[in-house]
ModelCIF file with pLDDT and N, C-alpha, C, O atoms, coordinates in Angstrom:
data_MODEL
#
_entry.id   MODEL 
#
_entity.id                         1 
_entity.type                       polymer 
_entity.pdbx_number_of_molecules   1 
#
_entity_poly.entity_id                      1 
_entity_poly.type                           'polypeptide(L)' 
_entity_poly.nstd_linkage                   no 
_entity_poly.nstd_monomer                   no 
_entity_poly.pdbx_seq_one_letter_code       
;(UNK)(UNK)(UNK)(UNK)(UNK)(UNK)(UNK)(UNK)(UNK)(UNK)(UNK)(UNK)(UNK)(UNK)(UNK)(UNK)
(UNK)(UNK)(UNK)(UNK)(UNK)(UNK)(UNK)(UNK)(UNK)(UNK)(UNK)(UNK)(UNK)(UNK)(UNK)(UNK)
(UNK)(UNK)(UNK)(UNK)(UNK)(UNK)(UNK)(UNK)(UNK)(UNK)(UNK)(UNK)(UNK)(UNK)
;
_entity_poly.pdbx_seq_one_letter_code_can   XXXXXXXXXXXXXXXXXXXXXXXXXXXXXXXXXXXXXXXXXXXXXX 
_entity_poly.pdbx_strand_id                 A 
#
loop_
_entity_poly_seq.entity_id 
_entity_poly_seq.num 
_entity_poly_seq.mon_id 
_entity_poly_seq.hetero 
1 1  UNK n 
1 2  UNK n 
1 3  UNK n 
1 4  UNK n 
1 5  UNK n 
1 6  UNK n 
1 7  UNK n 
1 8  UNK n 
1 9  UNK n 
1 10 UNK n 
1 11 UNK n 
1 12 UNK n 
1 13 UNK n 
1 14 UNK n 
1 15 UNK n 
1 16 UNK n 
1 17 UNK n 
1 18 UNK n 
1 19 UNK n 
1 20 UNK n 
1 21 UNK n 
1 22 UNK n 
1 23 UNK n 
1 24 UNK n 
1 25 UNK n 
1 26 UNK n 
1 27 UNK n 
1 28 UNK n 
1 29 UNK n 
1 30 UNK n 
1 31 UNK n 
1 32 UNK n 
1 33 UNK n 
1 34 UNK n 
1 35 UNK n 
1 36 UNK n 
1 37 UNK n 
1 38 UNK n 
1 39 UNK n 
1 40 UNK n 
1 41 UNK n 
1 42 UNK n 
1 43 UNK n 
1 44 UNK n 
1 45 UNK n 
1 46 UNK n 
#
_struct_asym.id          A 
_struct_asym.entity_id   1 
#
loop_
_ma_qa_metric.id 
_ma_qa_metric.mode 
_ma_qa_metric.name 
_ma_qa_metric.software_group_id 
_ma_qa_metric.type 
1 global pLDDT . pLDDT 
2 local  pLDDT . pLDDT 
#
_ma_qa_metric_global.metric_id      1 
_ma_qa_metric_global.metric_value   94.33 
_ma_qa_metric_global.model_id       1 
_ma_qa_metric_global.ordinal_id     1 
#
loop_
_ma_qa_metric_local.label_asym_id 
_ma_qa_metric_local.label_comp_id 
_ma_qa_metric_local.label_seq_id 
_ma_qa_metric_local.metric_id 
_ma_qa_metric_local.metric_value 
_ma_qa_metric_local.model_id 
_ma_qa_metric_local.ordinal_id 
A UNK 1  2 67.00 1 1  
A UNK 2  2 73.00 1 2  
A UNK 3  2 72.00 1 3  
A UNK 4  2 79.00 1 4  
A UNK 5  2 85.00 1 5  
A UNK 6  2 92.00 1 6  
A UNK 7  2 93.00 1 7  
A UNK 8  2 95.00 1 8  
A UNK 9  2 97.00 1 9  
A UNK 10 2 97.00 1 10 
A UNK 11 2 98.00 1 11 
A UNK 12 2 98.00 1 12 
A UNK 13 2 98.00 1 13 
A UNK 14 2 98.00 1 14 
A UNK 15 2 98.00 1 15 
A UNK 16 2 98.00 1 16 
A UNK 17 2 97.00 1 17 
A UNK 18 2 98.00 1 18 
A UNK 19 2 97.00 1 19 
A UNK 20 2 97.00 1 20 
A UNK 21 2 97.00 1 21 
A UNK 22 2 97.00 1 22 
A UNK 23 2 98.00 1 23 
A UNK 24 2 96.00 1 24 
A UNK 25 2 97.00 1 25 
A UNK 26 2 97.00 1 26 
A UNK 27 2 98.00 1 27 
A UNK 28 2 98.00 1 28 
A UNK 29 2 98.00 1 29 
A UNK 30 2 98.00 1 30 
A UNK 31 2 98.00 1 31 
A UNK 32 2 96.00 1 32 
A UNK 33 2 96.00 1 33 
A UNK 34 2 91.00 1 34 
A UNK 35 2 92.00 1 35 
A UNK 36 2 95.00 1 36 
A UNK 37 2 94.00 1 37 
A UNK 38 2 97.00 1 38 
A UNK 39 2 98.00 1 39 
A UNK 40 2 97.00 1 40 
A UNK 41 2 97.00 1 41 
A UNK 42 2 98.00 1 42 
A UNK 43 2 98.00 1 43 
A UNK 44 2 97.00 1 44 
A UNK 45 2 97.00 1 45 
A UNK 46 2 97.00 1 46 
#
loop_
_atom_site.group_PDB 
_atom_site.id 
_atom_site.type_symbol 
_atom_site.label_atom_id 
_atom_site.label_alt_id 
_atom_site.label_comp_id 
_atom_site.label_asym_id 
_atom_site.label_entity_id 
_atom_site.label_seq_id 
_atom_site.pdbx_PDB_ins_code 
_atom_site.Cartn_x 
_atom_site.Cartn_y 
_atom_site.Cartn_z 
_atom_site.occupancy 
_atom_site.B_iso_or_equiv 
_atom_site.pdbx_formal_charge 
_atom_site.auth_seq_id 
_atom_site.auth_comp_id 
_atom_site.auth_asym_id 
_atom_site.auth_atom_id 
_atom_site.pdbx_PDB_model_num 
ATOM 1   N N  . UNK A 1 1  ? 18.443 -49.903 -44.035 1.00 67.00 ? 1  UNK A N  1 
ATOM 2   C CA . UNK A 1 1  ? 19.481 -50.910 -43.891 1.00 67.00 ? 1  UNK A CA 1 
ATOM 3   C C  . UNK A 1 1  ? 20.375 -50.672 -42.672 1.00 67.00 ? 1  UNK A C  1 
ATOM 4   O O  . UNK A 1 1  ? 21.239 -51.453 -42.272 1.00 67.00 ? 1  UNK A O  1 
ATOM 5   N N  . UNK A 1 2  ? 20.062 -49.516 -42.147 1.00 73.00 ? 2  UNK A N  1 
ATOM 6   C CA . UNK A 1 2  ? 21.000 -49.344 -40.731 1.00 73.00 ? 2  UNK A CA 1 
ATOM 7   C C  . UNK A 1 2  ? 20.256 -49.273 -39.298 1.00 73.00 ? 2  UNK A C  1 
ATOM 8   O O  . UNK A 1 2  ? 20.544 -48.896 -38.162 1.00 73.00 ? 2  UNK A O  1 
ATOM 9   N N  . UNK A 1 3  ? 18.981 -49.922 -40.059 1.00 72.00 ? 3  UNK A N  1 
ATOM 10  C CA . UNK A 1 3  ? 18.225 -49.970 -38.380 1.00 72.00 ? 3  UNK A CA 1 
ATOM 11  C C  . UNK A 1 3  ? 18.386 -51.267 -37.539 1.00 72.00 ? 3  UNK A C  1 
ATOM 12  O O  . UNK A 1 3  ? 17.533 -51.904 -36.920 1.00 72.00 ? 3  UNK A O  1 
ATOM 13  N N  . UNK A 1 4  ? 20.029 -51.528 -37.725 1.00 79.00 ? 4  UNK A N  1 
ATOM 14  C CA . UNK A 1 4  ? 20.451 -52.638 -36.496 1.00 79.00 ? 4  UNK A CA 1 
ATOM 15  C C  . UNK A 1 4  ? 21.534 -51.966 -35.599 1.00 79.00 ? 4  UNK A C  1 
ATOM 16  O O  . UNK A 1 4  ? 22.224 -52.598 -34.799 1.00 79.00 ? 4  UNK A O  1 
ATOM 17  N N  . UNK A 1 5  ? 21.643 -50.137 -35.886 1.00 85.00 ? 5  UNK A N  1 
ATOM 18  C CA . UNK A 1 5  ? 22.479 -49.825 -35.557 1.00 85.00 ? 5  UNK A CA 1 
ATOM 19  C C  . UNK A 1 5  ? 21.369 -49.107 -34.426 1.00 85.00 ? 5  UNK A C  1 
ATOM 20  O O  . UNK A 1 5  ? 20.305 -48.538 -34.670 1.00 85.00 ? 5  UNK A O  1 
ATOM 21  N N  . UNK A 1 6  ? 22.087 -49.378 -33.014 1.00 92.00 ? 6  UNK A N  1 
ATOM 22  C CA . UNK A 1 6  ? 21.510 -48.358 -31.830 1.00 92.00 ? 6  UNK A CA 1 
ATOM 23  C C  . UNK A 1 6  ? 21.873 -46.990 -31.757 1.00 92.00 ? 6  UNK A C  1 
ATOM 24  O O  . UNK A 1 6  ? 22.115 -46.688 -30.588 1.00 92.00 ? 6  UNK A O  1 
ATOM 25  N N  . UNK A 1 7  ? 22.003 -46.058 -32.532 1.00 93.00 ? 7  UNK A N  1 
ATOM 26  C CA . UNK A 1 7  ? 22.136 -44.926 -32.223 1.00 93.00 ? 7  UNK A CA 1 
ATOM 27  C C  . UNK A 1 7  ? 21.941 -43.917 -30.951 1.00 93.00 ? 7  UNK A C  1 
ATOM 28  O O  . UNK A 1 7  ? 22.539 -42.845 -30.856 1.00 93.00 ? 7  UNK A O  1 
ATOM 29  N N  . UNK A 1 8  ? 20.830 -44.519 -29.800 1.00 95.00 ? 8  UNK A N  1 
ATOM 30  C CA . UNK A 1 8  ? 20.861 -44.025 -28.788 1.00 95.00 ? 8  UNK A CA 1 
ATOM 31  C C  . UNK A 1 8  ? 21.308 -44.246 -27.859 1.00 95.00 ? 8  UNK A C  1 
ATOM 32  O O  . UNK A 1 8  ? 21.120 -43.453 -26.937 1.00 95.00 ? 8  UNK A O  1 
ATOM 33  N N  . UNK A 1 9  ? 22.283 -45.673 -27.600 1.00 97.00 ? 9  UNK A N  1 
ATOM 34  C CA . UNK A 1 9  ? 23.413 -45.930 -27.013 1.00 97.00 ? 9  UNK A CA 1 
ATOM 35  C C  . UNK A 1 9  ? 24.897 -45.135 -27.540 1.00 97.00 ? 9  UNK A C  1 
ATOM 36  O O  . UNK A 1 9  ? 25.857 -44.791 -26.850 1.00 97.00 ? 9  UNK A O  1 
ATOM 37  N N  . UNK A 1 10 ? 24.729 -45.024 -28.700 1.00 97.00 ? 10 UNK A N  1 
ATOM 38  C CA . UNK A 1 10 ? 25.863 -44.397 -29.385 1.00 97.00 ? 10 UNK A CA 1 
ATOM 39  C C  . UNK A 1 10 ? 25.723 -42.854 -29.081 1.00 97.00 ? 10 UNK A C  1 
ATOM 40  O O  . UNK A 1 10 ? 26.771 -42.243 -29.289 1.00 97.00 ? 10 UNK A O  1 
ATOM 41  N N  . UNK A 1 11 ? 24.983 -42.315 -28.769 1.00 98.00 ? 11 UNK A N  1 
ATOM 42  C CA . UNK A 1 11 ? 24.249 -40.546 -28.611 1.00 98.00 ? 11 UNK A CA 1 
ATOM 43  C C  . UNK A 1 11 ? 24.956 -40.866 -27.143 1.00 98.00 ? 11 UNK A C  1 
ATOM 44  O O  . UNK A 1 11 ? 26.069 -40.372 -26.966 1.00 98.00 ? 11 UNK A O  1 
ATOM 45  N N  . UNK A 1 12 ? 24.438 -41.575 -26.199 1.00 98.00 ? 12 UNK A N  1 
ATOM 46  C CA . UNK A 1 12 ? 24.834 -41.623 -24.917 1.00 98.00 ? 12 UNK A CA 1 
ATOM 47  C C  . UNK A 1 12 ? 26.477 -41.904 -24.496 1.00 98.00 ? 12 UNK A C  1 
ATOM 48  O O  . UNK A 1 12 ? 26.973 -41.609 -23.409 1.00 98.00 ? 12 UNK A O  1 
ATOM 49  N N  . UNK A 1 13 ? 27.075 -42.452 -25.471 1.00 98.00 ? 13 UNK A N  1 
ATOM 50  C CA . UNK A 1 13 ? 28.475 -42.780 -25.653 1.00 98.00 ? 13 UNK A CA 1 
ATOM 51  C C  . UNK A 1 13 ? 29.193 -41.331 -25.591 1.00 98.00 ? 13 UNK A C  1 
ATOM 52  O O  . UNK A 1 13 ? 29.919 -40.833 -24.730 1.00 98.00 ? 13 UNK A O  1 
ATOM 53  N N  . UNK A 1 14 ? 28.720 -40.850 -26.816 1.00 98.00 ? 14 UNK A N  1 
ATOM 54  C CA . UNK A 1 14 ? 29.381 -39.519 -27.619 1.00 98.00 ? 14 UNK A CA 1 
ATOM 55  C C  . UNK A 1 14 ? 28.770 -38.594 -26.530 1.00 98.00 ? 14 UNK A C  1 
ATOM 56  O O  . UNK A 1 14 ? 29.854 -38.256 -26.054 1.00 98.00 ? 14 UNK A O  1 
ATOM 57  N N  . UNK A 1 15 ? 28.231 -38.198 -26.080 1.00 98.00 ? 15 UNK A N  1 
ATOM 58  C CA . UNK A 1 15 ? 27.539 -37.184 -25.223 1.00 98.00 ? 15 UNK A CA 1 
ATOM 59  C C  . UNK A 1 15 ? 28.367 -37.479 -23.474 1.00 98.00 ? 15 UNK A C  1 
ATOM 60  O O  . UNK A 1 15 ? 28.862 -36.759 -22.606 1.00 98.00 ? 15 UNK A O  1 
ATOM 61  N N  . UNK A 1 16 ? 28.195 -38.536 -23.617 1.00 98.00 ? 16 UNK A N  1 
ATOM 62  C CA . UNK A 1 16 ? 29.554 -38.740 -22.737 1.00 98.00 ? 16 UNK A CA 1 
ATOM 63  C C  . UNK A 1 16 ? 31.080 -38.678 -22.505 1.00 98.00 ? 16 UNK A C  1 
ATOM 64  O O  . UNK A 1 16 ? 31.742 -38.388 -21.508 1.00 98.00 ? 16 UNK A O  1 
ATOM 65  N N  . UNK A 1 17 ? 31.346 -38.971 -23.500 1.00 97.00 ? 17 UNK A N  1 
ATOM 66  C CA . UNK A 1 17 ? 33.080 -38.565 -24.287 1.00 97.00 ? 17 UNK A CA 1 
ATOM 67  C C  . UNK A 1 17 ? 32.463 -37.070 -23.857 1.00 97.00 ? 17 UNK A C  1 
ATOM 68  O O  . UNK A 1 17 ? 32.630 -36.703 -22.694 1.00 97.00 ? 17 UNK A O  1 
ATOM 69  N N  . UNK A 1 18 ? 31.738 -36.192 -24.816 1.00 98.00 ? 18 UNK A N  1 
ATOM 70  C CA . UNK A 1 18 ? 31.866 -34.551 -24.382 1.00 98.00 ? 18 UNK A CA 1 
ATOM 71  C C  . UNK A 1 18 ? 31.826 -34.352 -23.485 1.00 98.00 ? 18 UNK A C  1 
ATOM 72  O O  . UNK A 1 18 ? 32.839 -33.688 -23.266 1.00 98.00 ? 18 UNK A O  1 
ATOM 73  N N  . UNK A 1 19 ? 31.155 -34.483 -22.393 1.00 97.00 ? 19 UNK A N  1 
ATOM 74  C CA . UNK A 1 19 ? 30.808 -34.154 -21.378 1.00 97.00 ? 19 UNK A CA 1 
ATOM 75  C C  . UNK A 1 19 ? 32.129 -34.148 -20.440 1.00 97.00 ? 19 UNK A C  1 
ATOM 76  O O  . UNK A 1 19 ? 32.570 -33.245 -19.730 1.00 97.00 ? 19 UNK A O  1 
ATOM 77  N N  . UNK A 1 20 ? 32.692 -35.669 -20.713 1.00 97.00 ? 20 UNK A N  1 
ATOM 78  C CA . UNK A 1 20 ? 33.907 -35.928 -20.322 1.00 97.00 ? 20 UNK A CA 1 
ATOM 79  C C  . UNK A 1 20 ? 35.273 -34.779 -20.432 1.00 97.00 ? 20 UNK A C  1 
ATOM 80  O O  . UNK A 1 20 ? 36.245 -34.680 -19.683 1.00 97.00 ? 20 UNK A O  1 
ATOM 81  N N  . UNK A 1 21 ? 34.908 -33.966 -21.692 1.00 97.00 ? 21 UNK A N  1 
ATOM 82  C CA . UNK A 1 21 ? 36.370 -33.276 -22.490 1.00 97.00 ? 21 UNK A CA 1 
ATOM 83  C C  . UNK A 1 21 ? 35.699 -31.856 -22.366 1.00 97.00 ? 21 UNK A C  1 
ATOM 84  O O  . UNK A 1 21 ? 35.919 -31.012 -23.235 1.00 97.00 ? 21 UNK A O  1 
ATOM 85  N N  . UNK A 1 22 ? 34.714 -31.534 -21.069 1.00 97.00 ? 22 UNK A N  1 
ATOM 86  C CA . UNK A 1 22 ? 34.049 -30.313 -20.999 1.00 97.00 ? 22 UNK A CA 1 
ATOM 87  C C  . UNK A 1 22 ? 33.056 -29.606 -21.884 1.00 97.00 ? 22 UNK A C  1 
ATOM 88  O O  . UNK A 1 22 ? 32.655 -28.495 -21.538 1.00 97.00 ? 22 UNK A O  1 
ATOM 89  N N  . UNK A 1 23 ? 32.607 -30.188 -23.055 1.00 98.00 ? 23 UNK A N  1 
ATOM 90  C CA . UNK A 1 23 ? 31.639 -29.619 -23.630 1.00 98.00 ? 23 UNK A CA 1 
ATOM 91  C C  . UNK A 1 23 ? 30.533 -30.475 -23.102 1.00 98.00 ? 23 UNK A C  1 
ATOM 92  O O  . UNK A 1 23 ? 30.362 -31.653 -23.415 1.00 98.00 ? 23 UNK A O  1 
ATOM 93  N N  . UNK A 1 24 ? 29.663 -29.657 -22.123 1.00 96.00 ? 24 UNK A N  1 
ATOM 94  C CA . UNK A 1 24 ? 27.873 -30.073 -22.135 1.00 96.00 ? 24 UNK A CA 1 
ATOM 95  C C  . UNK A 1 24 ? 27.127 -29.851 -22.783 1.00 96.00 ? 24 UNK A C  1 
ATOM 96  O O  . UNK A 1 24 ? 26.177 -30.562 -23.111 1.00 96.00 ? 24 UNK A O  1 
ATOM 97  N N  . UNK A 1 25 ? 27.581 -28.058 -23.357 1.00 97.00 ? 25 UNK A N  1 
ATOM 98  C CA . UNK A 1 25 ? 26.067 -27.616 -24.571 1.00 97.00 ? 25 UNK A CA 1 
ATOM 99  C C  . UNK A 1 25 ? 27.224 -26.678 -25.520 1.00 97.00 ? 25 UNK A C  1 
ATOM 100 O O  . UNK A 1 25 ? 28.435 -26.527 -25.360 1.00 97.00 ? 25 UNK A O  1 
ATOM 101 N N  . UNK A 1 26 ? 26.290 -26.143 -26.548 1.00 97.00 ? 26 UNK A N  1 
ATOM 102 C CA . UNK A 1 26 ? 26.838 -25.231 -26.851 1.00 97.00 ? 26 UNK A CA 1 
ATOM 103 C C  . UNK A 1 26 ? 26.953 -26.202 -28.484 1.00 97.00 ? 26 UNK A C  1 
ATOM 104 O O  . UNK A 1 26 ? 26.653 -27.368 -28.742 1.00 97.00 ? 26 UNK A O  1 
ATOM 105 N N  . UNK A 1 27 ? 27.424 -25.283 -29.187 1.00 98.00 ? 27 UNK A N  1 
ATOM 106 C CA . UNK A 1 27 ? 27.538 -25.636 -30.695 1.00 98.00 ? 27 UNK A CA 1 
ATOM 107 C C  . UNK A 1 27 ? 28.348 -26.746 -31.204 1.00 98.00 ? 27 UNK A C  1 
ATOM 108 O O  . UNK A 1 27 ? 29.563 -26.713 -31.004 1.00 98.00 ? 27 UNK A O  1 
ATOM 109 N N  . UNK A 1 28 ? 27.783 -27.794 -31.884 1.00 98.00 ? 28 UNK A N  1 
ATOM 110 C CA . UNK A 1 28 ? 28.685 -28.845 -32.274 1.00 98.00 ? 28 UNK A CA 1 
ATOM 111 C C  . UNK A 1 28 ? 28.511 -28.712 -33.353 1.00 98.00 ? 28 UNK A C  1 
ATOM 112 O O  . UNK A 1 28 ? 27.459 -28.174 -33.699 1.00 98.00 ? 28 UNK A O  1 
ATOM 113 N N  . UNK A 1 29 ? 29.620 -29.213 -34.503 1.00 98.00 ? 29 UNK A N  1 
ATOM 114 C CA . UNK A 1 29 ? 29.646 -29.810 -35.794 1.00 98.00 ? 29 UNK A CA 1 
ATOM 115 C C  . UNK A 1 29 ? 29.468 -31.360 -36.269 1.00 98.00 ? 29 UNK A C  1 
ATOM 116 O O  . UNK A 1 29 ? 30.046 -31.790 -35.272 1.00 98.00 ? 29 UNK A O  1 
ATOM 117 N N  . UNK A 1 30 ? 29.313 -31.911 -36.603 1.00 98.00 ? 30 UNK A N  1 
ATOM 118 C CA . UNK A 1 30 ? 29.148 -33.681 -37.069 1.00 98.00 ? 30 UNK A CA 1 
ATOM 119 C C  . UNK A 1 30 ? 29.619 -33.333 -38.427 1.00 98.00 ? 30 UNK A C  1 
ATOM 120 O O  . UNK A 1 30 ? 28.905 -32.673 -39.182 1.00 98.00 ? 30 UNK A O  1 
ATOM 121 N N  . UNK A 1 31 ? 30.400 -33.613 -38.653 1.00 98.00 ? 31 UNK A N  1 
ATOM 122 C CA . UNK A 1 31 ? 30.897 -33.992 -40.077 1.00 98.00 ? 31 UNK A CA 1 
ATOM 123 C C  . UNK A 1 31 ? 30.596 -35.584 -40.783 1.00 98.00 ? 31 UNK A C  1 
ATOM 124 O O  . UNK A 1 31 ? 30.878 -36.614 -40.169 1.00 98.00 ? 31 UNK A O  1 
ATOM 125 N N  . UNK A 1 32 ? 30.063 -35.583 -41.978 1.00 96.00 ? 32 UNK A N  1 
ATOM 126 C CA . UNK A 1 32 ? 29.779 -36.587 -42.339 1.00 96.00 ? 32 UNK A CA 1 
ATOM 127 C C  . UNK A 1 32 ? 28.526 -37.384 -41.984 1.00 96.00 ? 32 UNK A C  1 
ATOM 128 O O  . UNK A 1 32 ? 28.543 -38.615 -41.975 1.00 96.00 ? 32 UNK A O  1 
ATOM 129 N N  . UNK A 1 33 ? 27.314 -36.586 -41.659 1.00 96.00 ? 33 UNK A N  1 
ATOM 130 C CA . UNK A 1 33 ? 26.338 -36.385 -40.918 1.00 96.00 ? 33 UNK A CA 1 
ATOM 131 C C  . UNK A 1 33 ? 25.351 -37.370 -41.240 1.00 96.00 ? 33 UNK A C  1 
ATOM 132 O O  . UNK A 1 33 ? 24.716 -38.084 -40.464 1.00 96.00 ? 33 UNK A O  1 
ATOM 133 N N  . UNK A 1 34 ? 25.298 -37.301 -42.737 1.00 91.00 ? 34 UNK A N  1 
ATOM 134 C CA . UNK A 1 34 ? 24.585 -38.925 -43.458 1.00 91.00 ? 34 UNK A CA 1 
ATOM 135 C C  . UNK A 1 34 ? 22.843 -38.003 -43.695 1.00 91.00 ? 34 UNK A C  1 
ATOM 136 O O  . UNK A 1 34 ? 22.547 -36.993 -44.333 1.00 91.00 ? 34 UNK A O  1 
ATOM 137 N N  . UNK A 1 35 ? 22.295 -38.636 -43.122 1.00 92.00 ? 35 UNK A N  1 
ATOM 138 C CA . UNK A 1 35 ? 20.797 -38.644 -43.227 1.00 92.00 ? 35 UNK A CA 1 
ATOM 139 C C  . UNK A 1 35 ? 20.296 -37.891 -41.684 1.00 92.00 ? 35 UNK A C  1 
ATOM 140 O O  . UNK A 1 35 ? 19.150 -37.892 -41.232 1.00 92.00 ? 35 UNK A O  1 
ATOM 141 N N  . UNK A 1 36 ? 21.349 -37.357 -41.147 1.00 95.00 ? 36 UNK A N  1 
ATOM 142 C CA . UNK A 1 36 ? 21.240 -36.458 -39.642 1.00 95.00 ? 36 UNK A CA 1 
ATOM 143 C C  . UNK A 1 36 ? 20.578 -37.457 -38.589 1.00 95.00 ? 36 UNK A C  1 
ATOM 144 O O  . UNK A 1 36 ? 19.956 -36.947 -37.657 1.00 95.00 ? 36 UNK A O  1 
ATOM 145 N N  . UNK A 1 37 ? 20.674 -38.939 -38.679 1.00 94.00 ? 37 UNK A N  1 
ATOM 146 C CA . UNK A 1 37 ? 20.314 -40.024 -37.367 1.00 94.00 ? 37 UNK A CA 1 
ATOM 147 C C  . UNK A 1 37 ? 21.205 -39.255 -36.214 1.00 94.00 ? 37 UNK A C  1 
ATOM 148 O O  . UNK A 1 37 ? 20.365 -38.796 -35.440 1.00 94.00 ? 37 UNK A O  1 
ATOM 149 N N  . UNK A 1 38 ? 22.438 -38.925 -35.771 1.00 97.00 ? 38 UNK A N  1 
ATOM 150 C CA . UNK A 1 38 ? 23.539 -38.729 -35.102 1.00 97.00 ? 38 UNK A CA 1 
ATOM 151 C C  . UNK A 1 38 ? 22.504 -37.092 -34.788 1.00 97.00 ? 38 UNK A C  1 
ATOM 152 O O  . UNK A 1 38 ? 21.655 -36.955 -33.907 1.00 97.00 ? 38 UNK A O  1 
ATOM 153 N N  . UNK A 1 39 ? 22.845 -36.267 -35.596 1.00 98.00 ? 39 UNK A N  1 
ATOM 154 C CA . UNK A 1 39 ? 22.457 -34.877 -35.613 1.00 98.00 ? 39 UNK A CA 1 
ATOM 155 C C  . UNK A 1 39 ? 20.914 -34.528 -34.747 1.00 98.00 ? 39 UNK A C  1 
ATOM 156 O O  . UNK A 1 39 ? 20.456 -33.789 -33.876 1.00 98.00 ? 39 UNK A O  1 
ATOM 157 N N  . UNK A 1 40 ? 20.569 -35.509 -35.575 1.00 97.00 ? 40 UNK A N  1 
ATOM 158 C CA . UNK A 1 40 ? 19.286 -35.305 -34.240 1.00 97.00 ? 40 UNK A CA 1 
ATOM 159 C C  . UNK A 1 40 ? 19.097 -35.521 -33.074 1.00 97.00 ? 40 UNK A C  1 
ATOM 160 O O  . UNK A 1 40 ? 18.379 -34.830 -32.351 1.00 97.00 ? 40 UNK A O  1 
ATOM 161 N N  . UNK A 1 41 ? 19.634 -36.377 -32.782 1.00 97.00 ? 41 UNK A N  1 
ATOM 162 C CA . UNK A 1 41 ? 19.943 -36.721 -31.343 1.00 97.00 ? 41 UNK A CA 1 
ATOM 163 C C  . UNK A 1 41 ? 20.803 -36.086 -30.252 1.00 97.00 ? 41 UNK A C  1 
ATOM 164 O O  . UNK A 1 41 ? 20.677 -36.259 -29.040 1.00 97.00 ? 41 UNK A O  1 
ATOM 165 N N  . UNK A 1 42 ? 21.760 -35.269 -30.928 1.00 98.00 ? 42 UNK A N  1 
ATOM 166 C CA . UNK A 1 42 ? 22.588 -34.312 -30.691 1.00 98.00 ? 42 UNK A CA 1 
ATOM 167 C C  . UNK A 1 42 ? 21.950 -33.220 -29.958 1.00 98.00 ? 42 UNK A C  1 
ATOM 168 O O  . UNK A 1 42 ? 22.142 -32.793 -28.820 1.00 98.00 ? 42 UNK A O  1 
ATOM 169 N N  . UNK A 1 43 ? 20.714 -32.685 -31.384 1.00 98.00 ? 43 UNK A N  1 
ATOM 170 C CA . UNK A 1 43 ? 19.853 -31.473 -30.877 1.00 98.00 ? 43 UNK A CA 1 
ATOM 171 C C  . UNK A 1 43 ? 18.986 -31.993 -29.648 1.00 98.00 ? 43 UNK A C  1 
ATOM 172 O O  . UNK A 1 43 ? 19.036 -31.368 -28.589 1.00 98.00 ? 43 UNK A O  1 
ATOM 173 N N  . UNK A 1 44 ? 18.438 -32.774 -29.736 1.00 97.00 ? 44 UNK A N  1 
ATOM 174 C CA . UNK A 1 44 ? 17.705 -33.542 -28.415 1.00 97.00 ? 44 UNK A CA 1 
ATOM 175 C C  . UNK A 1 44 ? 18.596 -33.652 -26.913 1.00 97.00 ? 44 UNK A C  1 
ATOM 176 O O  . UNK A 1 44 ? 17.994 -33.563 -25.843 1.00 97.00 ? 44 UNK A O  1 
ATOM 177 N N  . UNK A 1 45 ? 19.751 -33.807 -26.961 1.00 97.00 ? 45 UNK A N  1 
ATOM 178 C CA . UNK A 1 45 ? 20.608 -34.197 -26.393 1.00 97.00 ? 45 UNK A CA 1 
ATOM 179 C C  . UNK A 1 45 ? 20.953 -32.609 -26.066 1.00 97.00 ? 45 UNK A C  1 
ATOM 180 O O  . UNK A 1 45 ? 21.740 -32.681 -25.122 1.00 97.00 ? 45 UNK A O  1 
ATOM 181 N N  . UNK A 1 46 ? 20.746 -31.177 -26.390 1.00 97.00 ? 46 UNK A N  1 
ATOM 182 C CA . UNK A 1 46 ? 20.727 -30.121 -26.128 1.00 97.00 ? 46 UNK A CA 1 
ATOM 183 C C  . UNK A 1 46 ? 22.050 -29.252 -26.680 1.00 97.00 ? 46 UNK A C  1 
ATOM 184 O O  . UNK A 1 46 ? 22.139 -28.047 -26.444 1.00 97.00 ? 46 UNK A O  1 
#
């Protein structure tokens, strides 16, 4: 029911905000993680 949501525009959003606020790599948390759509992309995302 949430595959109208783009998550890999949203990965590119959020990965940008970090990047922006100095985190490129290194350990993140996701709180509220769901079914890990976000989380995986994260790990992909390095």
């Amino acid at each position: 029911f949430m595959d109208n949501v783009d998550y890999d525009a949203w990965c590119r959003y959020l990965t940008g905000l970090l990047g922006k606020f100095g985190v490129q790599d290194g350990l993140v948390c996701e709180l509220g993680c769901g079914t890990g759509n976000m989380t995986e992309r994260l790990d992909e995302a390095g």
